[in-house]
Protein backbone atom coordinates (compact mmCIF):
# COMPACT_ATOMS: atom_id res chain seq x y z
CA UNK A 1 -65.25 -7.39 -11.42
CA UNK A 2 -67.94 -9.75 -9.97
CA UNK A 3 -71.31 -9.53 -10.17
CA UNK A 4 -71.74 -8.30 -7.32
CA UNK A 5 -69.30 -5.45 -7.24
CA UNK A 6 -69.56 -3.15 -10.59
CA UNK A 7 -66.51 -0.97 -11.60
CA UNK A 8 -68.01 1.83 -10.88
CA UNK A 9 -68.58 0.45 -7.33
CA UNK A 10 -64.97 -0.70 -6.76
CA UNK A 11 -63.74 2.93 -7.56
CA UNK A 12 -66.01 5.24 -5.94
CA UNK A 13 -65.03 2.63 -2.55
CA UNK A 14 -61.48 3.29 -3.22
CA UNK A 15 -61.96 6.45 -4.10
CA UNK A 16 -63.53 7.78 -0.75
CA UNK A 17 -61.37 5.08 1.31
CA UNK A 18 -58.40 7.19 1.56
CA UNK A 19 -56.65 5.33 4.34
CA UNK A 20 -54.49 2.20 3.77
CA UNK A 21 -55.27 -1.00 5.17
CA UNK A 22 -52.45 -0.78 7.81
CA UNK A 23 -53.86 3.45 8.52
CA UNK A 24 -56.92 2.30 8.75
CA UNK A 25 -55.97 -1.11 11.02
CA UNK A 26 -53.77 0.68 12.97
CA UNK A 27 -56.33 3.09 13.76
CA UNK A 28 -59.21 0.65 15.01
CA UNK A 29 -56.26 -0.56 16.91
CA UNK A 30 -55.47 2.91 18.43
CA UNK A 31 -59.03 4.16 18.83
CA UNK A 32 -60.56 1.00 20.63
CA UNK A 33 -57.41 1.12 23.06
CA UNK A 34 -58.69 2.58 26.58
CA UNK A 35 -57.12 3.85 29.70
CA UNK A 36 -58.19 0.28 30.70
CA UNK A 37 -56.95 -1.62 28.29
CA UNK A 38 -53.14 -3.19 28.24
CA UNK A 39 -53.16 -3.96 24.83
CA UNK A 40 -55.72 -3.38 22.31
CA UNK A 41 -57.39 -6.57 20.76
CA UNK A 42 -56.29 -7.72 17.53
CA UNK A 43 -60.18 -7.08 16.01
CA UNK A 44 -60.34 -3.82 17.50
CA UNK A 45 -62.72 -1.17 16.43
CA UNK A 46 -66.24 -0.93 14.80
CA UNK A 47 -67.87 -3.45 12.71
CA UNK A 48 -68.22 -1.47 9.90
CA UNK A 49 -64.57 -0.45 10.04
CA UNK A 50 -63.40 -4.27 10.24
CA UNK A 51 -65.78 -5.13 7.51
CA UNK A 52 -64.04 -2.48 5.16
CA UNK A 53 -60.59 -3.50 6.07
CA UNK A 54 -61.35 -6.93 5.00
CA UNK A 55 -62.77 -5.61 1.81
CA UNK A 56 -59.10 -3.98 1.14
CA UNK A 57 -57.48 -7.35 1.73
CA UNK A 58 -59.74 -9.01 -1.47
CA UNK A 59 -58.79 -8.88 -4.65
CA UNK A 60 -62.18 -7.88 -7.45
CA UNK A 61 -63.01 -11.34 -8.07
CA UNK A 62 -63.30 -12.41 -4.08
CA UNK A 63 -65.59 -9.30 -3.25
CA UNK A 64 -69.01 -11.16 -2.19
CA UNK A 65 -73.01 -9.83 -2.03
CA UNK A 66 -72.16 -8.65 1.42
CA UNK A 67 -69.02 -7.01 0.59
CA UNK A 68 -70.89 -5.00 -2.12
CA UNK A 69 -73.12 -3.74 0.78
CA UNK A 70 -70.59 -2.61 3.18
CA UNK A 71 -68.64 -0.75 0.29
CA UNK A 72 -71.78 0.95 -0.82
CA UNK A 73 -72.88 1.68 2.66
CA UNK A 74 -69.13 3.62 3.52
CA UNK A 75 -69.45 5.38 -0.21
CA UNK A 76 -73.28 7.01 0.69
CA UNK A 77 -71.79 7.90 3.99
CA UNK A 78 -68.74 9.23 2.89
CA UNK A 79 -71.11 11.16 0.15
CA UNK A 80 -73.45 12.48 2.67
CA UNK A 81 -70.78 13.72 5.21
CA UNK A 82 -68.84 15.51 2.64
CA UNK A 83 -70.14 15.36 -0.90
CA UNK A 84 -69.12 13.90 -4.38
CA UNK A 85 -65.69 15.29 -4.38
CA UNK A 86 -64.24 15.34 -0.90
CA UNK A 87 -61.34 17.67 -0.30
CA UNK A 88 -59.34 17.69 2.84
CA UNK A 89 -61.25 20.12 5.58
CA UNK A 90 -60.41 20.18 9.36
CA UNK A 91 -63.74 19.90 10.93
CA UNK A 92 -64.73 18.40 15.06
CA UNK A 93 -62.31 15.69 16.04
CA UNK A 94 -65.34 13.72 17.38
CA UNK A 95 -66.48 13.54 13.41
CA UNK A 96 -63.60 13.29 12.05
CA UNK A 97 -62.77 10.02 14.46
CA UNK A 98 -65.88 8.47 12.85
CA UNK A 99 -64.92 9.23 9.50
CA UNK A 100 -61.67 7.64 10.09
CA UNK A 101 -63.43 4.45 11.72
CA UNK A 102 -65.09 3.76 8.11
CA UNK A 103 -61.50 4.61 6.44
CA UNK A 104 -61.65 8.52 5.34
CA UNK A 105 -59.80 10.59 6.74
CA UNK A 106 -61.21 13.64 6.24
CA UNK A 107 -57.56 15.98 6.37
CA UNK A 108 -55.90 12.87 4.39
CA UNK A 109 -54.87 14.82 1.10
CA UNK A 110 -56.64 13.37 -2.28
């Protein structure tokens, strides 16, 4: 691990990210595509939601300052929607959407 991101860090993140980079890209993908829209764009979706899916393409020793932010950011949110130990629960589409744009899917068995 680097300085910046502790062990403990790195597995709570992957521990509450429960969708895989290609889920969780082909979600932003999916979710930012309108009635409008022909083709969605290829950096589709919510900044925090592109910002974790580059964190899932670094290895430990890449992970920057910033990258420890955004990864400890998505694990208090994760953590305050659901608690320390999520389990899958159905719950509002609307939330569960969101959830998914910051790579948990809440019904996504642990």
């Amino acid at each position: 691990m680097t300085a910046a991101v502790s062990e403990e860090l790195w597995n709570e993140f992957h521990a509450v990210v429960n969708m895989t980079s290609r889920e969780l890209e082909d979600w932003l993908r999916t979710s930012a595509a309108g009635e409008e829209t022909e083709e969605p764009p290829p950096h589709a979706g919510n900044i925090t939601g592109r910002q974790v899916l580059a964190v899932l393409g670094k290895r430990p020793g890449d992970l920057t300052d910033s990258d420890a932010r955004v990864m400890r950011r998505v694990v208090d949110i994760v953590h305050e929607q659901r608690g320390p130990e999520p389990r899958a629960t159905a719950g509002d589409a609307r939330w569960r959407h969101s959830m998914m744009d910051i790579g948990h899917d809440p019904l996504k068995p642990g």
